[in-house]
Each structure stands twice: as structure tokens, then as C-alpha cells.
N, C-alpha and C. Protein backbone atom coordinates (compact mmCIF):
# COMPACT_ATOMS: atom_id res chain seq x y z
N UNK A 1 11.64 24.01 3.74
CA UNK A 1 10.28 23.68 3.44
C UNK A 1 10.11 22.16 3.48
N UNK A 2 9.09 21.37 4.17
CA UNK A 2 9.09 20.68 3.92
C UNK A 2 8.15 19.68 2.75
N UNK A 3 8.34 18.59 2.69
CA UNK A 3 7.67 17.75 1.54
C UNK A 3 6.34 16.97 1.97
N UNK A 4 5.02 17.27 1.63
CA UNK A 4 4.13 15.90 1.93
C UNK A 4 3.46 15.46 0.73
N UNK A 5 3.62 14.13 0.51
CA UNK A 5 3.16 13.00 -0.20
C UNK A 5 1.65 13.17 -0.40
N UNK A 6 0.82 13.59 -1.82
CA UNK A 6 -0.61 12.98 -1.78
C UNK A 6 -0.98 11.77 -2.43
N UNK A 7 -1.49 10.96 -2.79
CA UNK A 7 -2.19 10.44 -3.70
C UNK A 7 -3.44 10.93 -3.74
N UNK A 8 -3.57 11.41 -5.09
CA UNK A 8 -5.32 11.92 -5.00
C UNK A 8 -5.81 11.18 -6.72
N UNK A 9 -7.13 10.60 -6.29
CA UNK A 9 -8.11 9.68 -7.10
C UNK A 9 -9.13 10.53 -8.37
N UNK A 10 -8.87 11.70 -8.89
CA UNK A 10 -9.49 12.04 -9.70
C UNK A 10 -10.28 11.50 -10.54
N UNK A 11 -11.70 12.30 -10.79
CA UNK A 11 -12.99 11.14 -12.19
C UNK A 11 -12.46 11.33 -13.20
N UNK A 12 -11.95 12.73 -13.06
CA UNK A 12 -11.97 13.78 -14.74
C UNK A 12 -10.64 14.96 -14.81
N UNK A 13 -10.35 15.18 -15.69
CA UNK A 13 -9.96 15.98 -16.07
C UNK A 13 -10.04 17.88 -15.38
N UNK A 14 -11.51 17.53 -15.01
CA UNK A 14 -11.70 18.94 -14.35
C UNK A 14 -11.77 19.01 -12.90
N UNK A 15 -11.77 17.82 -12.31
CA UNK A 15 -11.01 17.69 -11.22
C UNK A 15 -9.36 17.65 -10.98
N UNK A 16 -8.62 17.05 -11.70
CA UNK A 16 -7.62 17.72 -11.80
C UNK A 16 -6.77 19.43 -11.49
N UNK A 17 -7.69 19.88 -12.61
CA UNK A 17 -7.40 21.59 -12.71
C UNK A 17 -7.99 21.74 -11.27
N UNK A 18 -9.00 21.75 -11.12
CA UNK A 18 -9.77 22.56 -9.96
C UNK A 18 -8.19 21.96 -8.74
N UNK A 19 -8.48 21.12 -8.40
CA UNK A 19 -6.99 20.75 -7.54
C UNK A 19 -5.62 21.73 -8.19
N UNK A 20 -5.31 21.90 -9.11
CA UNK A 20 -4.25 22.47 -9.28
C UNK A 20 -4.31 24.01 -8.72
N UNK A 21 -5.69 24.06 -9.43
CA UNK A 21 -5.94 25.73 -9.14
C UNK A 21 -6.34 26.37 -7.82
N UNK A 22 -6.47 25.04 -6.83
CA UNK A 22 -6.60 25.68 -5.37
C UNK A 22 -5.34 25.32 -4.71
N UNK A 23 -3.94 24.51 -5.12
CA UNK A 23 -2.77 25.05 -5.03
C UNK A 23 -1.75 26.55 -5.61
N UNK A 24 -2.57 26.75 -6.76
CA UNK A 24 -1.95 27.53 -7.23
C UNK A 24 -2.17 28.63 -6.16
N UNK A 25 -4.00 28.73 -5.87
CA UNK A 25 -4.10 29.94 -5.22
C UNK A 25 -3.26 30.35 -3.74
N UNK A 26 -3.34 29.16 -3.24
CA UNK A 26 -2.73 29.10 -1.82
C UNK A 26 -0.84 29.32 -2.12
N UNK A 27 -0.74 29.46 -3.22
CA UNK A 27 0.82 29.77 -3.78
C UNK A 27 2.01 28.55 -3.33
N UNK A 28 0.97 27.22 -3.30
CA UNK A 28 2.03 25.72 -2.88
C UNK A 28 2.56 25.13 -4.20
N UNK A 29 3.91 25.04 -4.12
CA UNK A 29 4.59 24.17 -5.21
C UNK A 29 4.12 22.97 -5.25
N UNK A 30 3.88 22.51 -6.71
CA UNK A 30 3.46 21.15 -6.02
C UNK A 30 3.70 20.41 -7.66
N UNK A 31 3.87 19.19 -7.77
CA UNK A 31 4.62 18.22 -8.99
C UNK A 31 3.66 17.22 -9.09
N UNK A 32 3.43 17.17 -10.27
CA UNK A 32 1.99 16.24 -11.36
C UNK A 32 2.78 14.97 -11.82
N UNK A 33 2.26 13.96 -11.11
CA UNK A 33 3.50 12.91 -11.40
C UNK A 33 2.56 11.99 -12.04
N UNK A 34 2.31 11.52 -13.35
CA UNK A 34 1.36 10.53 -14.02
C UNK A 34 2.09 9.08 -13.57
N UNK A 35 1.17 8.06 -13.36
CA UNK A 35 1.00 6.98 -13.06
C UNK A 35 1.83 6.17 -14.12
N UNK A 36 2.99 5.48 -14.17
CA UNK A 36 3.67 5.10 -15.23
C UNK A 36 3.39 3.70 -15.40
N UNK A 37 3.05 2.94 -16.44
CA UNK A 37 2.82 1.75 -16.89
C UNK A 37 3.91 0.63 -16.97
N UNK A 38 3.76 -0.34 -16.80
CA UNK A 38 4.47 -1.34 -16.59
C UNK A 38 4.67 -1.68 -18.62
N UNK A 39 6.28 -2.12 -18.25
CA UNK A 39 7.09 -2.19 -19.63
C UNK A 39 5.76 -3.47 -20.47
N UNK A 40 5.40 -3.10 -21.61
CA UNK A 40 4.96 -3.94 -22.56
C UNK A 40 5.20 -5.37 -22.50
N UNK A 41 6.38 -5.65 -22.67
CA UNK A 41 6.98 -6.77 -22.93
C UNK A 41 6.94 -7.58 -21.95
N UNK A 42 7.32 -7.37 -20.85
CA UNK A 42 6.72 -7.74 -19.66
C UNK A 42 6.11 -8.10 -19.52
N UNK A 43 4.94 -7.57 -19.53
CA UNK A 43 3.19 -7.42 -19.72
C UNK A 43 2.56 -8.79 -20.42
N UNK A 44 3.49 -8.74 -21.41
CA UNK A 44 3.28 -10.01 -22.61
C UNK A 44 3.81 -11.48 -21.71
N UNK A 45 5.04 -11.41 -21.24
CA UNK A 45 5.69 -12.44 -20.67
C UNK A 45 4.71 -13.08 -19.68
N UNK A 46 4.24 -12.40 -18.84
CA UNK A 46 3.40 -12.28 -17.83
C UNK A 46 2.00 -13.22 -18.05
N UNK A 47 1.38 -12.69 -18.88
CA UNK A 47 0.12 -12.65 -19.71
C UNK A 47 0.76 -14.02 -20.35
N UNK A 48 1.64 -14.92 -20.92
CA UNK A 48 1.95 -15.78 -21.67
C UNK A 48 1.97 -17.00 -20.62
N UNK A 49 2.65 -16.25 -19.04
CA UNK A 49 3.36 -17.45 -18.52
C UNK A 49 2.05 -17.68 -17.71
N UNK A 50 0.53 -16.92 -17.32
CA UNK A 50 -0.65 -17.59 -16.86
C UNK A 50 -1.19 -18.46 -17.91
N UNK A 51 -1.07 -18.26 -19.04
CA UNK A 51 -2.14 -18.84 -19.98
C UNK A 51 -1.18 -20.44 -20.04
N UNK A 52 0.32 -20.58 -20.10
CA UNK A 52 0.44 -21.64 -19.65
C UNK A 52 0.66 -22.27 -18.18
N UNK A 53 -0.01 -21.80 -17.50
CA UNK A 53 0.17 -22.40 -16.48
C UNK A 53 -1.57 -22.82 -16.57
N UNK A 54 -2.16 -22.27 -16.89
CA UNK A 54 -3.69 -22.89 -17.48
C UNK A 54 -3.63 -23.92 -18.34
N UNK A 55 -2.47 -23.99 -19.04
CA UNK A 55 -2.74 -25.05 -19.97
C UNK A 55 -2.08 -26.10 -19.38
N UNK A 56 -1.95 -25.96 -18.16
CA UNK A 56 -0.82 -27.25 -17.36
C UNK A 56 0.97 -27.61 -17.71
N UNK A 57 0.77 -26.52 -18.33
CA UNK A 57 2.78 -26.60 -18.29
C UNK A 57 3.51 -26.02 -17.66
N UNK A 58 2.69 -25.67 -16.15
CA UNK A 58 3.60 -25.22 -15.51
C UNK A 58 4.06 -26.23 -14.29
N UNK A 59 4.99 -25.72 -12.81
CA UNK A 59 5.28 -26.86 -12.56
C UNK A 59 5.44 -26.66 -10.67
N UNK A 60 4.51 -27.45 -10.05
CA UNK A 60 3.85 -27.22 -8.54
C UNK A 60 5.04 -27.40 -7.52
N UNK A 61 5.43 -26.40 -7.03
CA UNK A 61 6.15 -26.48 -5.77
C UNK A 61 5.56 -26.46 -4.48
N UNK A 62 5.27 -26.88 -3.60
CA UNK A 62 5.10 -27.17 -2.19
C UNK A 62 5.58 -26.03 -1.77
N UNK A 63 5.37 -25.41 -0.58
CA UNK A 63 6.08 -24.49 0.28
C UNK A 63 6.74 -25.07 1.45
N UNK A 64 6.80 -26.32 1.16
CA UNK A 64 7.65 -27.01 1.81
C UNK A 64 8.79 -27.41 1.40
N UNK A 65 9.05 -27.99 0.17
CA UNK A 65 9.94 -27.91 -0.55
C UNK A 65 10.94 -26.81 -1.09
N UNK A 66 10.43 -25.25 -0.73
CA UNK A 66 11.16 -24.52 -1.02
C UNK A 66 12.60 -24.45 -0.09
């Protein structure tokens, strides 16, 4: 059997089901994979290292210099 890839953009909740339930009918296996969030902490690091680079402590490399 083979495997194809969807991404599908749901509003609601009842779009969801209705999609599930016109796989179910057609009798296709198919795997509900939720969108996983990027680690917290991270998030924070991230979020810390724009706000100083707004505050000018950060530090300008050229792309020439790299």
C-alpha cells in the first residue's frame, strides 16, 4: 500500500470529523498528526535575543566578512 502526504487547513472542529468520516467511509487508514509547538524555552531565548538586538546590544556582521 502505498503512503500520500496531506496537509489539510481546517476552521473547526467539525471540519475535522467530517474529513475523518469521509475516510472512514471510503475504509482509508489514515493518522491525525497535531501540529507540535516549538520548546518554550526556546521561545523565550528567541523572544529575549530580538528585544536585545532592539536595544542595540547586538553585534553587525557584513556578509562579507563572514
Amino acid at each position: 500500500m502505498e503512503a500520500i502526504n496531506f496537509k489539510v487547513y481546517p476552521h473547526n472542529r467539525e471540519q475535522i470529523e467530517a474529513i475523518k468520516t469521509v475516510f472512514k467511509a471510503f475504509k482509508i487508514k489514515f493518522e491525525v498528526e497535531e501540529e507540535k509547538s516549538y520548546n518554550p524555552e526556546f521561545v523565550k531565548r528567541v523572544l529575549l535575543a530580538k528585544e536585545e538586538i532592539k536595544q542595540g546590544k547586538g553585534v553587525k556582521i557584513a556578509t562579507k566578512d563572514l
